[in-house]
Each structure stands twice: as structure tokens, then as C-alpha cells.
N, C-alpha and C. Protein backbone atom coordinates (compact mmCIF):
# COMPACT_ATOMS: atom_id res chain seq x y z
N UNK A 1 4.24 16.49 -17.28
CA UNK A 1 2.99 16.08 -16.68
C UNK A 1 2.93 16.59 -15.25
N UNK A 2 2.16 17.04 -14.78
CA UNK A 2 1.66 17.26 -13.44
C UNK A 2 1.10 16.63 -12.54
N UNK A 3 1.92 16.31 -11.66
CA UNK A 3 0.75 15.40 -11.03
C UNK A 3 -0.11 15.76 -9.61
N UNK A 4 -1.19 15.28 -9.42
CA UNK A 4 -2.03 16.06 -8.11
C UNK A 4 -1.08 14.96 -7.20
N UNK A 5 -1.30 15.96 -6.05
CA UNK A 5 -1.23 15.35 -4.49
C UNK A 5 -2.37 14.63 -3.94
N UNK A 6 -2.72 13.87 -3.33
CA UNK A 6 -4.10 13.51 -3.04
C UNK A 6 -3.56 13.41 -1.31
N UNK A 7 -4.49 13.75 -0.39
CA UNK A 7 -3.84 13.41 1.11
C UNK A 7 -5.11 12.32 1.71
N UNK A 8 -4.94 11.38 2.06
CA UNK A 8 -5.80 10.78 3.24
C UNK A 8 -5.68 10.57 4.40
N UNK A 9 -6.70 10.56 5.17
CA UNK A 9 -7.03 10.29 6.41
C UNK A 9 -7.18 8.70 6.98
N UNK A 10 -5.96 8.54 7.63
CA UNK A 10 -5.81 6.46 7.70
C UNK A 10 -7.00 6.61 9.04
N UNK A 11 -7.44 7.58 9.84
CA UNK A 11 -8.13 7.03 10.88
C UNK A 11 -9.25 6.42 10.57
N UNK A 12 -9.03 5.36 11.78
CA UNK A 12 -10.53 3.97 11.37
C UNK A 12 -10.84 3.66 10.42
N UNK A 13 -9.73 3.15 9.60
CA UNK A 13 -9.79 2.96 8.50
C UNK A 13 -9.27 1.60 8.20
N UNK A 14 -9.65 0.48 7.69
CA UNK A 14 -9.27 -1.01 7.31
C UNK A 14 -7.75 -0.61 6.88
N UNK A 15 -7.01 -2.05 7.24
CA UNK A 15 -5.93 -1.50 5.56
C UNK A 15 -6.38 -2.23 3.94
N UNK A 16 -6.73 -3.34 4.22
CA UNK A 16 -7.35 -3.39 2.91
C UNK A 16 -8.09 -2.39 2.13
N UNK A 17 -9.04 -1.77 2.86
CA UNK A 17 -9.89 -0.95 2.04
C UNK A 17 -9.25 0.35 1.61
N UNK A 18 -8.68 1.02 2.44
CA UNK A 18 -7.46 1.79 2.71
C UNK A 18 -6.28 1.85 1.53
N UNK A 19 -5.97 0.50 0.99
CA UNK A 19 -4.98 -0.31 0.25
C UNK A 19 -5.73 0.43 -1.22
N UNK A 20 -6.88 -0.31 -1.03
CA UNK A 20 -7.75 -0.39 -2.79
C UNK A 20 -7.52 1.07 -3.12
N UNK A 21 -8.29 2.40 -2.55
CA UNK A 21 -8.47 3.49 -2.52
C UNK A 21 -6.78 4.31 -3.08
N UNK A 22 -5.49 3.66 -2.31
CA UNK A 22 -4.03 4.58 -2.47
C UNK A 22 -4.17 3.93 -4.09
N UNK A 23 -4.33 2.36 -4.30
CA UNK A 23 -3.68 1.86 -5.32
C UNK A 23 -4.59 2.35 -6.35
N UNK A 24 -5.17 2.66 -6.50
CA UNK A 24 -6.47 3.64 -7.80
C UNK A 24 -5.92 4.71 -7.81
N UNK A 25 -5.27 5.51 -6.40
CA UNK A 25 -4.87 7.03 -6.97
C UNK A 25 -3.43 6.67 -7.69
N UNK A 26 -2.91 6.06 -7.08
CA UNK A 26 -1.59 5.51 -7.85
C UNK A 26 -1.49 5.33 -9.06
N UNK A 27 -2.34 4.09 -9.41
CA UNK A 27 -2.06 3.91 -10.93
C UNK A 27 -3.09 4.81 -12.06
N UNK A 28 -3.76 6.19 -11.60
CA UNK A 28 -4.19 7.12 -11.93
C UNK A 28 -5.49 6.54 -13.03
N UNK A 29 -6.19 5.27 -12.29
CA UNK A 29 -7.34 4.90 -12.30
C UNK A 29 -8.94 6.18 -12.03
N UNK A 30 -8.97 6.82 -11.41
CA UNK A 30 -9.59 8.05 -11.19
C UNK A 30 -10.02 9.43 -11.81
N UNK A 31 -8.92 8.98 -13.29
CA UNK A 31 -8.83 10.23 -14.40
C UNK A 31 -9.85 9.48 -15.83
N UNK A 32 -10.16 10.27 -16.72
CA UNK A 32 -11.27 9.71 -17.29
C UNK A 32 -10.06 9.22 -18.66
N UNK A 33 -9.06 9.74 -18.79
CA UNK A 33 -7.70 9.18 -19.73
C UNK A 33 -7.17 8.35 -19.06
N UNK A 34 -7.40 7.41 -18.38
CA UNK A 34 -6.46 6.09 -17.98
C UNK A 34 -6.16 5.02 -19.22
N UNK A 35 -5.18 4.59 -19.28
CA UNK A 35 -4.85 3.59 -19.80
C UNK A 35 -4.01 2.86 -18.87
N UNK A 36 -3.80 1.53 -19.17
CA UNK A 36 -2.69 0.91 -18.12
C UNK A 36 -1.09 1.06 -18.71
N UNK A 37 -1.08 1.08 -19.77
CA UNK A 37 0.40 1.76 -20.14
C UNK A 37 1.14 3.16 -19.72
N UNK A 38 0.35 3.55 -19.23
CA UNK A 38 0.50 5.01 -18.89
C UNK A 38 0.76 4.96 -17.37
N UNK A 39 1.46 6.28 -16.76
CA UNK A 39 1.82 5.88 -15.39
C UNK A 39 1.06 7.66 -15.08
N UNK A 40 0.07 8.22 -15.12
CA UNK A 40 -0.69 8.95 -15.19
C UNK A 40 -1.01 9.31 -13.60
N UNK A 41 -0.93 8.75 -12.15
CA UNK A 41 -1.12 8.52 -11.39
C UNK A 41 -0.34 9.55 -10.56
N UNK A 42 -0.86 10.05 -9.07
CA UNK A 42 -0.58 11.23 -8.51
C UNK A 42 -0.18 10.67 -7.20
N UNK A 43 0.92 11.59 -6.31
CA UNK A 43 1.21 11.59 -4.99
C UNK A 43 0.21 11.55 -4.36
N UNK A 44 0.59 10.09 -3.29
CA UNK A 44 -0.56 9.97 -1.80
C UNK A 44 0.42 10.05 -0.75
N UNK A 45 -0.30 10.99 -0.01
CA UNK A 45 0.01 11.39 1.46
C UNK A 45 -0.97 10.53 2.24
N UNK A 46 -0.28 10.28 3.16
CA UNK A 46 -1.21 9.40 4.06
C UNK A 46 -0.84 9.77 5.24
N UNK A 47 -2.26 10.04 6.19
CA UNK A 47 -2.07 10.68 7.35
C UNK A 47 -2.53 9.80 8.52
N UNK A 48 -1.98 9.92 9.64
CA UNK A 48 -2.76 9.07 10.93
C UNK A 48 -2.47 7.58 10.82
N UNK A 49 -1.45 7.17 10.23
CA UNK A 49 -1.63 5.76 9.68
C UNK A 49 -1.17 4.61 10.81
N UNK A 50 -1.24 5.64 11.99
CA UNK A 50 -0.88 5.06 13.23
C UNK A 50 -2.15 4.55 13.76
N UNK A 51 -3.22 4.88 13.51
CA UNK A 51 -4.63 5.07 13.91
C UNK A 51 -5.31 3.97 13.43
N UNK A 52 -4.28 3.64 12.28
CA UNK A 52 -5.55 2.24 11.56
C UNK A 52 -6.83 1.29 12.33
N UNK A 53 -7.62 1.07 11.65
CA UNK A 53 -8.31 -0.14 12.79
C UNK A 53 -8.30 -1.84 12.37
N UNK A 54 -7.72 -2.53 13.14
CA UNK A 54 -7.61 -3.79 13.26
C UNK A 54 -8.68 -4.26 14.05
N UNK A 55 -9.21 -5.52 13.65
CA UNK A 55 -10.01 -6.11 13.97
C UNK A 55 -9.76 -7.46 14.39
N UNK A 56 -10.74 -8.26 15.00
CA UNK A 56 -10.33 -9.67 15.54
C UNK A 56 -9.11 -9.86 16.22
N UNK A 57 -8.52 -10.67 16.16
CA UNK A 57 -6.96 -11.57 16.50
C UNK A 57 -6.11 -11.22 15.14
N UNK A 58 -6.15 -10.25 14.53
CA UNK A 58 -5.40 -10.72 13.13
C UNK A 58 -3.96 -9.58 14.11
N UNK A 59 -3.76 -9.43 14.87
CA UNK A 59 -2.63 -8.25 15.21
C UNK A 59 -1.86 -9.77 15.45
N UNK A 60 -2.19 -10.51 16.43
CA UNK A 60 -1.45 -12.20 16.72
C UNK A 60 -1.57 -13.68 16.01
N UNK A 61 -2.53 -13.08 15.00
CA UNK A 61 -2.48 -14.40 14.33
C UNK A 61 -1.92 -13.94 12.76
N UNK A 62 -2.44 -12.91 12.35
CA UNK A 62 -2.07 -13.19 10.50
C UNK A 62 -0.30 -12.65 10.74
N UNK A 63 -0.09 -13.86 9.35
CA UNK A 63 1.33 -13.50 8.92
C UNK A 63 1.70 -13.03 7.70
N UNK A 64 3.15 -12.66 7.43
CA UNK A 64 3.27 -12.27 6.55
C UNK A 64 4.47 -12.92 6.01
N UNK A 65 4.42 -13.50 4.67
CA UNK A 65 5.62 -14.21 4.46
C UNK A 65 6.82 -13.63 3.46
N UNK A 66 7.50 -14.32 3.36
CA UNK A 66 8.38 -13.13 2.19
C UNK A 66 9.85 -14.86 1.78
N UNK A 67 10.08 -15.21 0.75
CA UNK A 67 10.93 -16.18 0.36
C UNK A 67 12.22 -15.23 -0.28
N UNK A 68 13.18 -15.90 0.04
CA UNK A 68 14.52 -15.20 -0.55
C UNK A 68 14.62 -15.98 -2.25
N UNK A 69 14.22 -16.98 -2.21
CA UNK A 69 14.35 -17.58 -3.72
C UNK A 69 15.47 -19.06 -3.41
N UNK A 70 15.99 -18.79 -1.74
CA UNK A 70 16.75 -20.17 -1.63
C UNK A 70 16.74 -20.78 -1.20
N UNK A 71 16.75 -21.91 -1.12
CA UNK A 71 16.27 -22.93 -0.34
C UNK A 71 16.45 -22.84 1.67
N UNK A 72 15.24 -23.09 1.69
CA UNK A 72 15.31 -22.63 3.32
C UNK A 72 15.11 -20.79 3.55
N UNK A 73 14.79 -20.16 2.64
CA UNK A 73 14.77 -18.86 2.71
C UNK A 73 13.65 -18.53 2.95
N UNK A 74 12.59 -19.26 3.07
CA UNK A 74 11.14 -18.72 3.85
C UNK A 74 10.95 -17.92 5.16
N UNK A 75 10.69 -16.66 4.96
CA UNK A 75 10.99 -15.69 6.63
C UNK A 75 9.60 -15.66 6.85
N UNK A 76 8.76 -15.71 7.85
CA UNK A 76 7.52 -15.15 8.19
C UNK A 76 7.66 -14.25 9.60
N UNK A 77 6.57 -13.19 8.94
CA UNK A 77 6.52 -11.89 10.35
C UNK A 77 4.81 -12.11 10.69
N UNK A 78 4.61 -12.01 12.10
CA UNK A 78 3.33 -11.69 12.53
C UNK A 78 3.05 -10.09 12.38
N UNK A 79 1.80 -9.16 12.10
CA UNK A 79 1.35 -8.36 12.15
C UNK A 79 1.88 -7.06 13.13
N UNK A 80 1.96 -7.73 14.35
CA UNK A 80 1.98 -7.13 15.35
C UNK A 80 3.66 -6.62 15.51
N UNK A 81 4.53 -7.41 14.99
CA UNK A 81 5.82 -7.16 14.55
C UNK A 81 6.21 -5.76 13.44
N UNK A 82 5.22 -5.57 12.57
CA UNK A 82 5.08 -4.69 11.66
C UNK A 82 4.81 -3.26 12.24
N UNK A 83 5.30 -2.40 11.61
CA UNK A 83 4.77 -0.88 12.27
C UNK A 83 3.95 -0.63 10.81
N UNK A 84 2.58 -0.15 11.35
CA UNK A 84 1.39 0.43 10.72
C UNK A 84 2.13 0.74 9.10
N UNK A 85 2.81 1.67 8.89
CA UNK A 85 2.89 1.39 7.62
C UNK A 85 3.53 0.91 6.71
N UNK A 86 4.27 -0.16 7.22
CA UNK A 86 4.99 -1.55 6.14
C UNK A 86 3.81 -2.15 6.27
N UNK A 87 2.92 -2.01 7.21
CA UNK A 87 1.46 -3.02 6.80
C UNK A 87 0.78 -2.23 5.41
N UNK A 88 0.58 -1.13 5.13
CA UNK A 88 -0.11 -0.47 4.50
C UNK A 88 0.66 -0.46 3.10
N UNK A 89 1.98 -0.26 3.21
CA UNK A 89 2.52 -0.67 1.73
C UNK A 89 2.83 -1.99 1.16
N UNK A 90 2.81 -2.83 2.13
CA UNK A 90 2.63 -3.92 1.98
C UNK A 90 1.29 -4.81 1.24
N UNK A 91 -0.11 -4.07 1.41
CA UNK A 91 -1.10 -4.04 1.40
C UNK A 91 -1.10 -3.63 -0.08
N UNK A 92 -0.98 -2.25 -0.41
CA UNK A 92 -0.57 -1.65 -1.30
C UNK A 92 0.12 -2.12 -2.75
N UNK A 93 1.15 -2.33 -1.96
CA UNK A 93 2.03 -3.25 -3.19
C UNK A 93 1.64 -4.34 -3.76
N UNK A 94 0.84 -5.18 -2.63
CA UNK A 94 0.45 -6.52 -3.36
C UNK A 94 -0.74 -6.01 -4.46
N UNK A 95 -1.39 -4.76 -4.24
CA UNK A 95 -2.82 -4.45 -5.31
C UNK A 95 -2.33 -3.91 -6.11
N UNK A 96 -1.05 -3.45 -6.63
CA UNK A 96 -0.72 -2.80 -7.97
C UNK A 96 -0.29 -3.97 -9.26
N UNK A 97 -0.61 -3.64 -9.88
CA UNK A 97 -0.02 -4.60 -11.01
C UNK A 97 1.35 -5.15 -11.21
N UNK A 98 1.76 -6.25 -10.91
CA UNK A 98 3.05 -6.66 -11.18
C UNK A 98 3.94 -6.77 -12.78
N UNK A 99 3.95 -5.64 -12.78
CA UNK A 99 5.09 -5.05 -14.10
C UNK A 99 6.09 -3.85 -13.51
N UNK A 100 6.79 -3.32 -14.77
CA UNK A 100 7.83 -2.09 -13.98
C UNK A 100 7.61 -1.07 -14.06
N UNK A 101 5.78 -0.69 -13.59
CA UNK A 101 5.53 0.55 -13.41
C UNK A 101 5.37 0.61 -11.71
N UNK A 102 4.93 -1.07 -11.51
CA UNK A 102 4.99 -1.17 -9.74
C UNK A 102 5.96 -0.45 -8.67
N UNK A 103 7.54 -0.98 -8.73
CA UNK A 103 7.94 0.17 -7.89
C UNK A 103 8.57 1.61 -8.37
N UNK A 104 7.87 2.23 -9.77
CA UNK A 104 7.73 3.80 -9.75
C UNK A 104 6.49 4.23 -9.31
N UNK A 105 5.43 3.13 -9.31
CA UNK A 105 4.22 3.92 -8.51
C UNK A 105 4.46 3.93 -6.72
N UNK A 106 5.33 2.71 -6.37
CA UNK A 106 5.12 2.90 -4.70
C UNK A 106 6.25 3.57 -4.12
N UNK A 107 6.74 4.50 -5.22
CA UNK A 107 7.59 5.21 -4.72
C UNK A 107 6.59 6.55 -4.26
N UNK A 108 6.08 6.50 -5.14
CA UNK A 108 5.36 7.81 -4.51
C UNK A 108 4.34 8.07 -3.45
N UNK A 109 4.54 6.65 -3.13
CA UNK A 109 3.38 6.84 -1.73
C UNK A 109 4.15 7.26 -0.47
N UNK A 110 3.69 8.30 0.02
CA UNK A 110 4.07 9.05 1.48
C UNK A 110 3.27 8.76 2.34
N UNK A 111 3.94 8.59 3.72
CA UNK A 111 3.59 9.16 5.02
C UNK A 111 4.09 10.43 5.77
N UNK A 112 2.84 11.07 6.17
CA UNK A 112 3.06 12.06 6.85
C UNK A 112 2.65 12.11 8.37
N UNK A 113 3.72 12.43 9.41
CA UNK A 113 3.02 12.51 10.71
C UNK A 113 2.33 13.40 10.79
């Protein structure tokens, strides 16, 4: 199988919206043969992702949580702690389908300076 490259442009760009757009080229939603069993989906390059645009207070107020599974293992990070693109795969990851095509698709997401 072959797969396309797709490259985007992160400037002024949400990460949510940003998010929706990688995770469609990913799970190769965009081809008129999609199925969800299929991992059909092409390399994203992502460019400028330093550039993103944030809005409001969410750089000091939103968090991000993450549980180890043990008791007392609840970690939370503020935004602003994050570099631009653990926000964006982060973003990312949560919109792909949770089965074990998830991390062979977010393997293939790149950044490029």
C-alpha cells in the first residue's frame, strides 16, 4: 500500500480544529474506500506548530490530566507547561478511535520545523 504524505500549515490555527482535520487524514477518512477496519490512512507533516493560536486564559487555566491506574496516581499539567506539540497530539490522540489501530496511526504523525 502506498501511502500519501499530506503536510499542514499549524499557523493560526485552533488545536482542536487542527486535531479533527490530522485525525481524518490519519484514519484515511478522506478516501472514497474507507472502512474502519482498515488502516488506509497517510503521513501528516505538520508545520509551524509553534504558531498555534490560543485563545482566552486557557494557556493558565485548562488542564490536562493523565491517572497512573494507582491509587493517588492522578498527575495534572496546565497548558502552558506543555510545548505546542504534546498539545496537538494530545488533541489528536484523544479524536482517534480507541482500539489497536490508535497508536499505529499516531505514529505517523510528524513534526517538521
Amino acid at each position: 500500500m502506498q501511502r500519501e504524505i499530506y503536510t499542514i500549515d499549524a499557523t493560526e490555527q485552533s488545536p482542536g480544529r487542527l486535531a479533527t482535520k490530522i485525525a481524518t487524514l490519519l484514519q484515511g477518512k478522506n478516501k472514497p474506500d474507507w472502512s474502519p477496519e482498515k488502516d488506509a490512512g497517510g503521513f501528516v507533516h505538520i508545520q509551524n506548530v509553534d504558531k498555534l493560536k490560543i485563545t482566552g486564559n486557557k494557556k493558565n487555566a485548562k488542564m490536562y490530566y493523565n491517572h497512573s491506574g494507582y491509587p493517588g496516581g492522578l498527575r495534572s499539567r496546565l497548558m502552558k507547561e506543555l510545548t505546542p506539540e504534546e498539545i496537538v497530539e494530545i488533541a489528536v490522540n484523544n479524536m482517534l478511535p480507541k482500539n489497536k489501530l490508535r497508536s499505529i496511526r499516531i505514529k505517523r504523525l510528524k513534526f517538521v520545523k
